[in-house]
PDB file of N, CA and C in Angstrom:
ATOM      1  N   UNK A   1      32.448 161.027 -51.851  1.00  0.00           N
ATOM      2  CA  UNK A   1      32.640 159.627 -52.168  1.00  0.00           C
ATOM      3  C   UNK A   1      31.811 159.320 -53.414  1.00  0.00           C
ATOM      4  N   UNK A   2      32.265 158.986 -54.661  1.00  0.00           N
ATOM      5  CA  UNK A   2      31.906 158.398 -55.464  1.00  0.00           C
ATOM      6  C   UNK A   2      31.150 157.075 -55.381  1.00  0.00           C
ATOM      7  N   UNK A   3      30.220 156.607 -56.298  1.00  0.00           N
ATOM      8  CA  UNK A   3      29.120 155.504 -56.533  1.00  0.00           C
ATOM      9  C   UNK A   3      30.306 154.133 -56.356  1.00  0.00           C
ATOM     10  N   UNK A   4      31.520 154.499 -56.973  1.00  0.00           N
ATOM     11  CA  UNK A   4      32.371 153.151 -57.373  1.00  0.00           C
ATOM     12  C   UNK A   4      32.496 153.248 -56.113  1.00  0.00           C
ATOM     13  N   UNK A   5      33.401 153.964 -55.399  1.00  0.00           N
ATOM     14  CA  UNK A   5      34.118 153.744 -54.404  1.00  0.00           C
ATOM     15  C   UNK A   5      33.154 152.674 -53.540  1.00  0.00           C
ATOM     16  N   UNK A   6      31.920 153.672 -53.065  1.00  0.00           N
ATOM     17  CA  UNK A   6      30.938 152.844 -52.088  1.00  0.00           C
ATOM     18  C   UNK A   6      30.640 151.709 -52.527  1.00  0.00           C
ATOM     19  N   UNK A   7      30.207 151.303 -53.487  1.00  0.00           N
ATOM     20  CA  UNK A   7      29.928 150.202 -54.239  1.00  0.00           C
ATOM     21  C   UNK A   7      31.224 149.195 -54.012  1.00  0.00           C
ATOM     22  N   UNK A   8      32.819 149.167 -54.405  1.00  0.00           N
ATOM     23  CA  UNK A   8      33.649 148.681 -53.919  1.00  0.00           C
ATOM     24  C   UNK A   8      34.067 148.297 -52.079  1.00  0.00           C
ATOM     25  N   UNK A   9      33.464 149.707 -51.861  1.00  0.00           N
ATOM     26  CA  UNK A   9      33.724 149.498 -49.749  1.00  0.00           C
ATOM     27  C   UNK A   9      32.463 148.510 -49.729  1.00  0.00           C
ATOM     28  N   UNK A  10      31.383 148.712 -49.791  1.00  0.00           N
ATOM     29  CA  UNK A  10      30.613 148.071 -49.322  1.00  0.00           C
ATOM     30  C   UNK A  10      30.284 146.573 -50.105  1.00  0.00           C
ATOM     31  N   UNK A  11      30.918 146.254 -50.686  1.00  0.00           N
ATOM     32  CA  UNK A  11      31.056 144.922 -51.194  1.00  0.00           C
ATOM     33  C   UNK A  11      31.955 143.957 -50.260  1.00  0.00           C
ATOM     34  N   UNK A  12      33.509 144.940 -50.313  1.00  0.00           N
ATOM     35  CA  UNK A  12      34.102 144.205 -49.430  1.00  0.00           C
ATOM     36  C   UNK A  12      34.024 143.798 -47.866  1.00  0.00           C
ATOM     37  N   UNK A  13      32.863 144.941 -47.170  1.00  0.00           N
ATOM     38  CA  UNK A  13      32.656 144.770 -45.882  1.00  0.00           C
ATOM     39  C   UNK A  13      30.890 143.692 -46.031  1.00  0.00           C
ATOM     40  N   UNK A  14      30.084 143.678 -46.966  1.00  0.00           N
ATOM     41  CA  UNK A  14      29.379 142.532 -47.226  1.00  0.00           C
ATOM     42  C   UNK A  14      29.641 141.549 -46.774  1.00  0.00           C
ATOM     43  N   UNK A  15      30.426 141.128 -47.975  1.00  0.00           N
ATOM     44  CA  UNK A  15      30.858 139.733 -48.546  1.00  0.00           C
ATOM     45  C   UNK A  15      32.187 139.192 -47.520  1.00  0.00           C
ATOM     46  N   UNK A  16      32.855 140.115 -46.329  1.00  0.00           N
ATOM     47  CA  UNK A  16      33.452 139.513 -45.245  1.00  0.00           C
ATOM     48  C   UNK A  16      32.318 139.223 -44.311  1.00  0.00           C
ATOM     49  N   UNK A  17      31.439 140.127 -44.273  1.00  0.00           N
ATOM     50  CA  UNK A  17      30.456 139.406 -43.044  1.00  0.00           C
ATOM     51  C   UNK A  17      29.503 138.162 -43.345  1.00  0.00           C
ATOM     52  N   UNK A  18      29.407 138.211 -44.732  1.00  0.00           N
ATOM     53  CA  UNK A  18      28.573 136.813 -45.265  1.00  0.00           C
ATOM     54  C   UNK A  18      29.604 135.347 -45.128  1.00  0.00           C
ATOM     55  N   UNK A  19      31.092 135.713 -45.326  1.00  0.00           N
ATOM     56  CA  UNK A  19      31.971 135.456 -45.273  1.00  0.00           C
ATOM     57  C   UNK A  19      31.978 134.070 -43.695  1.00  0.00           C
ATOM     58  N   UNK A  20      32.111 135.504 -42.983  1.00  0.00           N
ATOM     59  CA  UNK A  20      31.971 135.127 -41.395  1.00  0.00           C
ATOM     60  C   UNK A  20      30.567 134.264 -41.575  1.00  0.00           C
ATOM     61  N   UNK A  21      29.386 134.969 -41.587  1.00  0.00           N
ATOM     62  CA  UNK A  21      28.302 134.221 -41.011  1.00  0.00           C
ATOM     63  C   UNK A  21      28.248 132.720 -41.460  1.00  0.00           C
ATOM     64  N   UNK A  22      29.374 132.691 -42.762  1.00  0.00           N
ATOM     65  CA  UNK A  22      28.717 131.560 -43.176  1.00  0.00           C
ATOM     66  C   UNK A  22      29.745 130.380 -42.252  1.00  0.00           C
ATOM     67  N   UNK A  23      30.864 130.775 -41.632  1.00  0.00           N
ATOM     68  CA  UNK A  23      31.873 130.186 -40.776  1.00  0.00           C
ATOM     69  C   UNK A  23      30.906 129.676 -39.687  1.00  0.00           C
ATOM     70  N   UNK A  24      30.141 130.746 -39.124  1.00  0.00           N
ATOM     71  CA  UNK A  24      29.035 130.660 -38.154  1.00  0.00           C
ATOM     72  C   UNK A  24      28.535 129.288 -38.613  1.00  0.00           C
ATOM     73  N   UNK A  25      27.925 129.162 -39.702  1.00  0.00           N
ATOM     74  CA  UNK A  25      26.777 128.344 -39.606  1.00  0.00           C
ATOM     75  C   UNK A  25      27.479 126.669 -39.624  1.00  0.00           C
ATOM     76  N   UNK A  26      28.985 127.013 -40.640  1.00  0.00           N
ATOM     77  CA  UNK A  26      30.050 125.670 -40.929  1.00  0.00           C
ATOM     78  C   UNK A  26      29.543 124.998 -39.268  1.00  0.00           C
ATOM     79  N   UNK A  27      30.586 125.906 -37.949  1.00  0.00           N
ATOM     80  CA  UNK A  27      30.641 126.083 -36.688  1.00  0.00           C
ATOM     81  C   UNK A  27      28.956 125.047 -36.239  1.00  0.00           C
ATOM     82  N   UNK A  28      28.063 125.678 -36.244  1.00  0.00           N
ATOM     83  CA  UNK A  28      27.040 125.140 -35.968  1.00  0.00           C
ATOM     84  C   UNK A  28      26.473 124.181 -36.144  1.00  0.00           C
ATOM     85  N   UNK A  29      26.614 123.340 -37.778  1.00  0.00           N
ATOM     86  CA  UNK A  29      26.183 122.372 -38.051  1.00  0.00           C
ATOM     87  C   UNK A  29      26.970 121.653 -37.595  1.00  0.00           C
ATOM     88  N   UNK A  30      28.446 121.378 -37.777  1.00  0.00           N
ATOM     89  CA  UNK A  30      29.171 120.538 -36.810  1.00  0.00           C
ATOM     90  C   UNK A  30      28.561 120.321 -35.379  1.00  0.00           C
ATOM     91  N   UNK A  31      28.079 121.262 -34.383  1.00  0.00           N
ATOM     92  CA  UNK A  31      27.662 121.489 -33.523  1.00  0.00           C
ATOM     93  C   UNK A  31      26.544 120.539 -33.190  1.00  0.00           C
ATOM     94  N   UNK A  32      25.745 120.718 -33.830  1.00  0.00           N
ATOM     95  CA  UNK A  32      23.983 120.286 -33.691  1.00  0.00           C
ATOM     96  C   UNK A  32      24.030 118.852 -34.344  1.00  0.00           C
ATOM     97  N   UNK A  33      24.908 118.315 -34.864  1.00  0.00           N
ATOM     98  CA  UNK A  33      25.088 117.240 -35.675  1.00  0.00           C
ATOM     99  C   UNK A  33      26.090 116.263 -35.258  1.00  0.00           C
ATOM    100  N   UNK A  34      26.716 117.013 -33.817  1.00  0.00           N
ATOM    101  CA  UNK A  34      27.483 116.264 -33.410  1.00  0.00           C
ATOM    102  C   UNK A  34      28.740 115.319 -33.911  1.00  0.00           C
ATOM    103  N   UNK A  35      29.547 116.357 -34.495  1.00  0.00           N
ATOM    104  CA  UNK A  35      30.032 115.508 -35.775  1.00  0.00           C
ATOM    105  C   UNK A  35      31.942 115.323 -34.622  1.00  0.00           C
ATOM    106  N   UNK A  36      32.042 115.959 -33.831  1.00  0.00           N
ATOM    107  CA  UNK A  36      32.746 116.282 -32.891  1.00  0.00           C
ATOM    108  C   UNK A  36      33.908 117.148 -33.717  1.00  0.00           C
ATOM    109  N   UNK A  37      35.619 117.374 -33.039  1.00  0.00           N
ATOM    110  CA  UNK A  37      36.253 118.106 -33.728  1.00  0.00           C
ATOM    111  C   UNK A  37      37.107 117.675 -35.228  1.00  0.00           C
ATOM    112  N   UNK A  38      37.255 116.300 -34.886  1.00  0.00           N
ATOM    113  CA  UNK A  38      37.791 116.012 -36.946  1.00  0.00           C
ATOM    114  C   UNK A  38      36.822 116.332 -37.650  1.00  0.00           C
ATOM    115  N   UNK A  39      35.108 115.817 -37.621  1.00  0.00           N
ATOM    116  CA  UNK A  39      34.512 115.858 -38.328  1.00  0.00           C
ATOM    117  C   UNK A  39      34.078 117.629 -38.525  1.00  0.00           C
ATOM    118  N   UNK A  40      33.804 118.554 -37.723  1.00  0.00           N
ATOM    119  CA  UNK A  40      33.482 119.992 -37.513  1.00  0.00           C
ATOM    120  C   UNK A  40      34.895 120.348 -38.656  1.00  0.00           C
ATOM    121  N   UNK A  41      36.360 120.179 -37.932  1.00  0.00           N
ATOM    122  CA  UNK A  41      37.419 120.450 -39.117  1.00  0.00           C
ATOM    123  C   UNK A  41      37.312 119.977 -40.423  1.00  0.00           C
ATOM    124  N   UNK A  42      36.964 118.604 -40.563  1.00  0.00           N
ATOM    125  CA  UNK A  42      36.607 118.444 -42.464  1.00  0.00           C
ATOM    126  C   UNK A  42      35.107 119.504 -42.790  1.00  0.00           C
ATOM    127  N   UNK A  43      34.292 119.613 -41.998  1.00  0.00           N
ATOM    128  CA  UNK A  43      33.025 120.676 -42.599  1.00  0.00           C
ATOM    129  C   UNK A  43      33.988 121.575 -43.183  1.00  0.00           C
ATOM    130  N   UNK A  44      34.918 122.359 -42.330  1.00  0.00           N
ATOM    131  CA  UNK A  44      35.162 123.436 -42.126  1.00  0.00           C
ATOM    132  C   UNK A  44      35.952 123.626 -43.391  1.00  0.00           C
ATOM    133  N   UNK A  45      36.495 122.205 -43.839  1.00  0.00           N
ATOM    134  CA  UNK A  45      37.684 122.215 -44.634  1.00  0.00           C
ATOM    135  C   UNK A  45      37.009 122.040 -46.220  1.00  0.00           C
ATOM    136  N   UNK A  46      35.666 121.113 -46.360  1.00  0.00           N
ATOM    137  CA  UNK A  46      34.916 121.067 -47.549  1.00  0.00           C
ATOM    138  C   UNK A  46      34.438 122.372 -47.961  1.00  0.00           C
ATOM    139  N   UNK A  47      33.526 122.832 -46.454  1.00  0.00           N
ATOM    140  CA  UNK A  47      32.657 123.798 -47.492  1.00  0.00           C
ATOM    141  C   UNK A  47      33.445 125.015 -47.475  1.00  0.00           C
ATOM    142  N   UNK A  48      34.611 125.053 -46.947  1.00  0.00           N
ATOM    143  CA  UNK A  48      35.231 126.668 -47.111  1.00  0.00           C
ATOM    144  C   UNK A  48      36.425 126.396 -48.234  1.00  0.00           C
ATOM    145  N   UNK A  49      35.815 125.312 -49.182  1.00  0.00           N
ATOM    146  CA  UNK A  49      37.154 125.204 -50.543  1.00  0.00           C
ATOM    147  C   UNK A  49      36.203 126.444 -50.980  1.00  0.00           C
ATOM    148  N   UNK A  50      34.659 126.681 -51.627  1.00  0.00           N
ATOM    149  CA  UNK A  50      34.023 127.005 -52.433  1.00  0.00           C
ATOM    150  C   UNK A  50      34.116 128.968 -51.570  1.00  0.00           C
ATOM    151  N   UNK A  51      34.100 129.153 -50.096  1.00  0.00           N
ATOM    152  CA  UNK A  51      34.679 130.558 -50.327  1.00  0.00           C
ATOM    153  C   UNK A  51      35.836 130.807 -50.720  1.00  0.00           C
ATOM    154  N   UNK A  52      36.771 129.527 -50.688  1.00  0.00           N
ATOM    155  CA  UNK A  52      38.435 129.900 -50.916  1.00  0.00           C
ATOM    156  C   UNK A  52      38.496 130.307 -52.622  1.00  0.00           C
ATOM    157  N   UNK A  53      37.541 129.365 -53.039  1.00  0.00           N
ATOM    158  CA  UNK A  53      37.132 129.434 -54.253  1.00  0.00           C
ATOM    159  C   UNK A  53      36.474 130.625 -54.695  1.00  0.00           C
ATOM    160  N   UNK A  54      36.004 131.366 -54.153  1.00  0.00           N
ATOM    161  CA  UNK A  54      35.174 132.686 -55.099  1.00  0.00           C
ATOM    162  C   UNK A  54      36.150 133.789 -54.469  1.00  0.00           C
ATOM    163  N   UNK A  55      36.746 133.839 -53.459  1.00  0.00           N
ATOM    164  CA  UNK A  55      38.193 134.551 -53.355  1.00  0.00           C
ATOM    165  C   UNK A  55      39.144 134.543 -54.193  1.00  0.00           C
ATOM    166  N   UNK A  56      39.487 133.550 -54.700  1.00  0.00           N
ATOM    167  CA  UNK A  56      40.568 133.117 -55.498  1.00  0.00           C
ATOM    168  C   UNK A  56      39.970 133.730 -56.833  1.00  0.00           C
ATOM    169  N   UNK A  57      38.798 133.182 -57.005  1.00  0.00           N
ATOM    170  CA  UNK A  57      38.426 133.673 -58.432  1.00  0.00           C
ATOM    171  C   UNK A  57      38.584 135.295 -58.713  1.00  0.00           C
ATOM    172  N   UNK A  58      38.216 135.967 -57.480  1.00  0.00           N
ATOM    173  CA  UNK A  58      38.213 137.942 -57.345  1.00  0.00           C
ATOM    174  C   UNK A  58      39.235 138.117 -57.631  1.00  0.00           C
ATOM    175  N   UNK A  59      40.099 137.717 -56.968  1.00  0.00           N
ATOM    176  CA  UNK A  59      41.182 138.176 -57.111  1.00  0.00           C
ATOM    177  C   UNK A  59      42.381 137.304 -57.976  1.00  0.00           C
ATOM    178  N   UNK A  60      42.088 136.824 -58.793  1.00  0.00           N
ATOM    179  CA  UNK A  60      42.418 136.119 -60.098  1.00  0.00           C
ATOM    180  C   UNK A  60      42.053 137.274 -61.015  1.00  0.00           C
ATOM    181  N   UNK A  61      40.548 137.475 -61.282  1.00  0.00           N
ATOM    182  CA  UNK A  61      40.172 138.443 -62.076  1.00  0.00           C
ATOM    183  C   UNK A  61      41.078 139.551 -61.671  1.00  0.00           C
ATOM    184  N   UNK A  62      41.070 140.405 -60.459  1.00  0.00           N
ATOM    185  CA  UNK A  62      42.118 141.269 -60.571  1.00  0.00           C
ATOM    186  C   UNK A  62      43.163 141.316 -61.276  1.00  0.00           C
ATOM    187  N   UNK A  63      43.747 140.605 -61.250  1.00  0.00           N
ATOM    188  CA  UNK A  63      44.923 140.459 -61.225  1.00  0.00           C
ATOM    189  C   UNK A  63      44.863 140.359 -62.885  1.00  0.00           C
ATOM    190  N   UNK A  64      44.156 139.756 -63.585  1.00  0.00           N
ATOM    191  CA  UNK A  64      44.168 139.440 -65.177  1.00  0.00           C
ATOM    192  C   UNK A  64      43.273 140.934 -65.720  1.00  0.00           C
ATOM    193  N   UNK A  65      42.274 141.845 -64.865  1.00  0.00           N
ATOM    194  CA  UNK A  65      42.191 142.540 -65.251  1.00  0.00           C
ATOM    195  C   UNK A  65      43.373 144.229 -65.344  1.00  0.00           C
ATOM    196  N   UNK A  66      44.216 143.864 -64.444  1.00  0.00           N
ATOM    197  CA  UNK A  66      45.595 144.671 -63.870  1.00  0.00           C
ATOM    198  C   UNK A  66      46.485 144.672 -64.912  1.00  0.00           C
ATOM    199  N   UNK A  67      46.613 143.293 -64.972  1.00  0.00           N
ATOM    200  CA  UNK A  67      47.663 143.332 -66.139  1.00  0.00           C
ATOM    201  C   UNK A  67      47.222 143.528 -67.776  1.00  0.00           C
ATOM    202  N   UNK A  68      46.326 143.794 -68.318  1.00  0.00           N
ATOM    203  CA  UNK A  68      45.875 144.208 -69.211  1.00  0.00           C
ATOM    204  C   UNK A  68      46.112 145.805 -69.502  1.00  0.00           C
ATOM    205  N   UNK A  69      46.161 146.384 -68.289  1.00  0.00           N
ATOM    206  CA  UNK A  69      45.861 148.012 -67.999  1.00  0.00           C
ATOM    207  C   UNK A  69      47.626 148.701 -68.581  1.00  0.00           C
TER     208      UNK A  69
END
């Protein structure tokens, strides 16, 4: 196994579990804050624009770095 490869696997199994944990924490503050289930669903729905957002951006770049090739 090459440096890239690992470097690529282990990014993508990272950045899904940071991914998750951070669902965890969305999950929790709704929780502890009592915000009940609309309000827990808008958390869920604000702060997961900004992972939808650095997803989108990866694989944007892909995609503009792909078609260059």
């Amino acid at each position: 196994m090459s440096e890239e490869q690992f470097t690529n696997i282990s990014m993508i199994v990272c950045l899904s579990g940071l991914i998750i944990f951070m669902g965890f924490i969305i999950w929790d503050l709704g929780k502890k804050s009592q915000a009940g289930k609309l309000g827990t669903a808008i958390l869920f729905l604000v702060l997961g624009f900004g992972v939808s957002g650095f997803i989108f951006k990866n694989v944007l770049v892909e995609f503009l770095v792909m078609g260059k090739k």
